[in-house]
N, C-alpha and C. Protein backbone atom coordinates (compact mmCIF):
# COMPACT_ATOMS: atom_id res chain seq x y z
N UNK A 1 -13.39 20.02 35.92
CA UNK A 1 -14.57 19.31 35.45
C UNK A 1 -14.22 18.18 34.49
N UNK A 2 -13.24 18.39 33.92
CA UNK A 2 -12.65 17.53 32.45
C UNK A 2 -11.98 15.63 33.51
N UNK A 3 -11.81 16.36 34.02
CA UNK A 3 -11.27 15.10 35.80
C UNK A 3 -12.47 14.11 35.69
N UNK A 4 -13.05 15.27 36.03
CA UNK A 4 -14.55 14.66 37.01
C UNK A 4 -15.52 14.14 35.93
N UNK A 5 -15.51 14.34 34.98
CA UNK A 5 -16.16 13.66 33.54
C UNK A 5 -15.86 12.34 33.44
N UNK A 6 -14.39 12.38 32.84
CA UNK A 6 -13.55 11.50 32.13
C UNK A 6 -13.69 10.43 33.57
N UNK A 7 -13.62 10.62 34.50
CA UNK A 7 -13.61 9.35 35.80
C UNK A 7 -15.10 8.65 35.84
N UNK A 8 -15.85 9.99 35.57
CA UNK A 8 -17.68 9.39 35.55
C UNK A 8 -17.40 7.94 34.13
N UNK A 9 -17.09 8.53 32.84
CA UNK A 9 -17.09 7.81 31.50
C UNK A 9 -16.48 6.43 32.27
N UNK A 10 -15.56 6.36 32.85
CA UNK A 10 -14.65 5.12 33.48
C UNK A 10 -15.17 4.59 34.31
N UNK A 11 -16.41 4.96 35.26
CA UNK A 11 -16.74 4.46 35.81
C UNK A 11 -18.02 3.95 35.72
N UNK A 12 -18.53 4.06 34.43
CA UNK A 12 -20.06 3.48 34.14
C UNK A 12 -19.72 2.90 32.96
N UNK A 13 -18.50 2.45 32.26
CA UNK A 13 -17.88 1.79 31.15
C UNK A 13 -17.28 0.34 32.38
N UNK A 14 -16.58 0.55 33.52
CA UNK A 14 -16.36 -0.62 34.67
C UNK A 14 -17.36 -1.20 35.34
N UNK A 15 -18.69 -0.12 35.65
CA UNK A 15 -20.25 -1.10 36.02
C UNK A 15 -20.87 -1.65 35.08
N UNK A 16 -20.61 -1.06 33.25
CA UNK A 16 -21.20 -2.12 32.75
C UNK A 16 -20.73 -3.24 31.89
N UNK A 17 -19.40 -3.30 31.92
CA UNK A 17 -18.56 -4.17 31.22
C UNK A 17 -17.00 -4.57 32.18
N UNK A 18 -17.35 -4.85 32.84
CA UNK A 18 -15.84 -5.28 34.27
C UNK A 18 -14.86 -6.26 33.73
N UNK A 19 -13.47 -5.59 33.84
CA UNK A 19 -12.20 -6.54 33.57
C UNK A 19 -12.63 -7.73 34.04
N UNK A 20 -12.69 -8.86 33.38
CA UNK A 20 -12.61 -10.30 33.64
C UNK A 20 -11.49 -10.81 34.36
N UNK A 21 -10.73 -10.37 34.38
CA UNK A 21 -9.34 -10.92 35.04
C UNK A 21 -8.80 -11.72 34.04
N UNK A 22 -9.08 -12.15 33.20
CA UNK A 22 -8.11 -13.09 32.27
C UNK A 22 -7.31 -12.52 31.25
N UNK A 23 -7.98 -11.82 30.16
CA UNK A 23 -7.42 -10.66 29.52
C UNK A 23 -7.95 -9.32 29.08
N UNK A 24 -7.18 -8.18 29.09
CA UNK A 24 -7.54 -7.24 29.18
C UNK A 24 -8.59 -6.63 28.08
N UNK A 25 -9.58 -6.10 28.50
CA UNK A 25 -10.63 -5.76 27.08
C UNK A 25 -10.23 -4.67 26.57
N UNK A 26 -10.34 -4.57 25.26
CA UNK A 26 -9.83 -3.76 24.69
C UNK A 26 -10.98 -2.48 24.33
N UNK A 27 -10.61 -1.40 24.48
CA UNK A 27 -11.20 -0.47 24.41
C UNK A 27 -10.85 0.82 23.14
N UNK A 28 -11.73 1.36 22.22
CA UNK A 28 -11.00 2.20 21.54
C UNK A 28 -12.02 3.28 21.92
N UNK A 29 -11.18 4.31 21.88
CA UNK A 29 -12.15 5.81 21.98
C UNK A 29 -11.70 7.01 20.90
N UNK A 30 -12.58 7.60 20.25
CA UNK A 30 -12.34 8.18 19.49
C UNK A 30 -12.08 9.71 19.49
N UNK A 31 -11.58 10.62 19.82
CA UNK A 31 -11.70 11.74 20.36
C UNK A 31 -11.18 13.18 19.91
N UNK A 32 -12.22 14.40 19.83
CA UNK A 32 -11.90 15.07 19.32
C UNK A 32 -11.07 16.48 19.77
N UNK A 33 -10.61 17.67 19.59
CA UNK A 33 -9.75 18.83 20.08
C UNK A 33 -10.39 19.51 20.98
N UNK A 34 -11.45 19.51 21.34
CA UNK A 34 -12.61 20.37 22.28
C UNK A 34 -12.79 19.75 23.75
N UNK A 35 -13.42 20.22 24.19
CA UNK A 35 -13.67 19.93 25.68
C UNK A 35 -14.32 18.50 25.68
N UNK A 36 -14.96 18.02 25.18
CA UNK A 36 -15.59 16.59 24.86
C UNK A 36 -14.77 15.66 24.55
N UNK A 37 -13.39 15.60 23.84
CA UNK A 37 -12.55 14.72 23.50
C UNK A 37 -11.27 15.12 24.60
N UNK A 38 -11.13 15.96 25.35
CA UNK A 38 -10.88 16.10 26.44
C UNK A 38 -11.15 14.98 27.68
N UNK A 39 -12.37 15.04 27.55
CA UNK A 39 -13.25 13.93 28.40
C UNK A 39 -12.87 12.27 27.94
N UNK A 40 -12.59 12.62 26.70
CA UNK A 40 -12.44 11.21 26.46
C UNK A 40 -10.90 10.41 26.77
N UNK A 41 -9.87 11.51 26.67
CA UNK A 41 -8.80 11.52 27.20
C UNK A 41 -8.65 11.10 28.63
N UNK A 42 -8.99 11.67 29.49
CA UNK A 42 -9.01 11.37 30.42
C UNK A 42 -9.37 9.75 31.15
N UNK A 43 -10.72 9.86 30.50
CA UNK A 43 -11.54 8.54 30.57
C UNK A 43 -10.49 7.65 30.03
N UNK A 44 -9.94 7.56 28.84
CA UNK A 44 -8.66 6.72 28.30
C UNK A 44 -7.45 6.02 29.54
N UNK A 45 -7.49 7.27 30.27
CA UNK A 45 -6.03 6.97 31.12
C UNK A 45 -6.97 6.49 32.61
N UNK A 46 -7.81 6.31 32.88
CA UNK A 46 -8.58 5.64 34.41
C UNK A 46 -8.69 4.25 33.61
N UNK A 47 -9.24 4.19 32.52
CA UNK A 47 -10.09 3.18 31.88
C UNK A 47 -8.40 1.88 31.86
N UNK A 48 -7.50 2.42 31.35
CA UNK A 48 -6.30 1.84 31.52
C UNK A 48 -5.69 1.61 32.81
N UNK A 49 -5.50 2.39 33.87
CA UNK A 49 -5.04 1.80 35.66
C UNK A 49 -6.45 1.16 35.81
N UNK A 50 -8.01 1.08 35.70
CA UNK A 50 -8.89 0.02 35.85
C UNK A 50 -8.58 -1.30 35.53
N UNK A 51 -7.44 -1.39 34.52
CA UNK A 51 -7.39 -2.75 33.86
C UNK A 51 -7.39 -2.94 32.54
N UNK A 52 -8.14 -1.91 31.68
CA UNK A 52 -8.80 -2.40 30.15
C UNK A 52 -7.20 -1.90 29.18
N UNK A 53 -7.06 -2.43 27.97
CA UNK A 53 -6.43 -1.74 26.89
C UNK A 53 -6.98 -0.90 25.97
N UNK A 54 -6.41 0.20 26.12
CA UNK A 54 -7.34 1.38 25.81
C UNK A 54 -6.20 1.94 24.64
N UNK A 55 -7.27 2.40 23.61
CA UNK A 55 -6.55 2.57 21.92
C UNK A 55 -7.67 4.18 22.25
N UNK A 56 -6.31 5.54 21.82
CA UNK A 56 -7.13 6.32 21.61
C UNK A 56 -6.88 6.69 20.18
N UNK A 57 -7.96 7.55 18.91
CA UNK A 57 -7.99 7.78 17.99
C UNK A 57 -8.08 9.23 18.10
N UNK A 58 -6.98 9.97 17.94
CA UNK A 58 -7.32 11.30 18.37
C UNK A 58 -6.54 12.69 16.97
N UNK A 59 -7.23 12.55 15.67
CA UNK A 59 -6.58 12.91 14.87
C UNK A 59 -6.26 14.53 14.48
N UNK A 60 -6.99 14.98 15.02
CA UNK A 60 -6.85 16.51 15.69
C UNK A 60 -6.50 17.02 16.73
N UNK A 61 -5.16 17.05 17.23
CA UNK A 61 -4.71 17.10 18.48
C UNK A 61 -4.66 18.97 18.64
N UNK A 62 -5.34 18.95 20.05
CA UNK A 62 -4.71 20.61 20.62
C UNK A 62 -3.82 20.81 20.47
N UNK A 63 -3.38 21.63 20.30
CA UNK A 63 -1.89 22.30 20.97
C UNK A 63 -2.00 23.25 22.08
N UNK A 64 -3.13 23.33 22.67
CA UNK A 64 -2.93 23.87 23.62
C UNK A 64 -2.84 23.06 25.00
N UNK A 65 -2.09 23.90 25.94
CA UNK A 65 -0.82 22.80 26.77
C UNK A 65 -1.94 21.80 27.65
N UNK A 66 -2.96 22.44 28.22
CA UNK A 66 -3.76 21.22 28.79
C UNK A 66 -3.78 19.68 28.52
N UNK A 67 -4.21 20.00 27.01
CA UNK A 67 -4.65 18.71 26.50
C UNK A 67 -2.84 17.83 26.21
N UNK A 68 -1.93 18.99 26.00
CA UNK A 68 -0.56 17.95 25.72
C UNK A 68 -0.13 17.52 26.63
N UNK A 69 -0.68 17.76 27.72
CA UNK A 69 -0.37 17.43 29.15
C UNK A 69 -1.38 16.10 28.95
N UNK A 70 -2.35 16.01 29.11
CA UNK A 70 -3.21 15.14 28.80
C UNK A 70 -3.04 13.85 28.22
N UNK A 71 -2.26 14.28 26.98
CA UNK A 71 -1.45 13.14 25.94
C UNK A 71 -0.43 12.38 27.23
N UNK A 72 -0.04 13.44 27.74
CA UNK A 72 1.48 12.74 28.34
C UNK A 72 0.88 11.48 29.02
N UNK A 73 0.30 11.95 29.62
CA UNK A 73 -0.18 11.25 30.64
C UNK A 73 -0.94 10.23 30.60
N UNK A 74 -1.66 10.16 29.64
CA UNK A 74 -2.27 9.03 28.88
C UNK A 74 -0.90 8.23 28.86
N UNK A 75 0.03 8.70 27.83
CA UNK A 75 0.87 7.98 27.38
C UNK A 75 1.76 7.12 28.44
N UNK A 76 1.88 8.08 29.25
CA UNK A 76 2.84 7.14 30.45
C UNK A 76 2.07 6.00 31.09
N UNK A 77 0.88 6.02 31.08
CA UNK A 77 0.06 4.70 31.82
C UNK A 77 -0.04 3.95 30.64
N UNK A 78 0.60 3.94 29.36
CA UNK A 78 0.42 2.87 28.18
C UNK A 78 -0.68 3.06 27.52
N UNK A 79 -1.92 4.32 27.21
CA UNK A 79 -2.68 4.24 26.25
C UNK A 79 -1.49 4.81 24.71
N UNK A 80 -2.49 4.12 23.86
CA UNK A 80 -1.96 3.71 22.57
C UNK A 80 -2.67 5.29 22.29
N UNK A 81 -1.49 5.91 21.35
CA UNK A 81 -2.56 7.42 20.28
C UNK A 81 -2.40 7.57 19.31
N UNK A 82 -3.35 7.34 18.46
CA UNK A 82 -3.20 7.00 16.68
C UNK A 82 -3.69 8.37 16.23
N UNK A 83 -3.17 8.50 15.05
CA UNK A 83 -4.04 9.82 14.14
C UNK A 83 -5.28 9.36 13.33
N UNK A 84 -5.40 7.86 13.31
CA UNK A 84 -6.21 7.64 12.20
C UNK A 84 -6.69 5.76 12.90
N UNK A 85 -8.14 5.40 12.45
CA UNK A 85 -8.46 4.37 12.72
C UNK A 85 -7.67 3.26 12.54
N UNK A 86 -7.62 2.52 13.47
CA UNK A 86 -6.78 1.08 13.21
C UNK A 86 -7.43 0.15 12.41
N UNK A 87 -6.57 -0.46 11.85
CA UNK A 87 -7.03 -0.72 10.29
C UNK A 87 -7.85 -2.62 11.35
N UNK A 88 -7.84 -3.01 12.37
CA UNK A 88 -8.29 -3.84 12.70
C UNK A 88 -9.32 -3.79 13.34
N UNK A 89 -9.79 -2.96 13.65
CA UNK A 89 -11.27 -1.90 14.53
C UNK A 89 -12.34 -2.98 13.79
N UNK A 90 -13.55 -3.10 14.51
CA UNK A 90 -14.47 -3.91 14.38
C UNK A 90 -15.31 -3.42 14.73
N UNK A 91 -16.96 -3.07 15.07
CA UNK A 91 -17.79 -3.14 15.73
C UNK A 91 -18.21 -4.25 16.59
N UNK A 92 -18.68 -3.52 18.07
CA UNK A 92 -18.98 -4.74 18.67
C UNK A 92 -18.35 -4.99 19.88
């Protein structure tokens, strides 16, 4: 289900804001240790092979192996994983 979430989040974040082709939009998601920041994980790593640059903020990490699996994998498609807000974050 955590799949099938995180692809829904990616795919109604690409119908309402679509890679321009010129440069990549940047995306931050904030996400927490539970099944919900789970979702957001996921969504992180589609939202990135879609095209966008995707910053995750994830300062409570599981340790349980799902979600470090999760990390990996994020990580290998190039999402960024901070413990703490980027000090350049904006609204908007």
């Amino acid at each position: 289900l955590m799949e099938l979430a995180g692809l829904a989040v990616a795919e109604a974040v690409y119908a309402v804001a679509p890679p321009n082709g010129k440069e990549r939009k940047k995306i931050l998601l904030v996400c927490g240790p539970g099944n919900n920041g789970g979702d957001g994980l996921v969504a992180a790593r589609h939202l990135t092979l879609f095209g966008y640059d995707c910053t995750v903020v994830y300062p409570k990490q599981s340790k349980k192996q799902h979600f470090v699996n999760l990390v990996k994998q994020m990580v290998d498609v190039g999402v960024k994983v901070l413990e703490d807000m980027p000090s350049d974050a904006k609204e908007g």
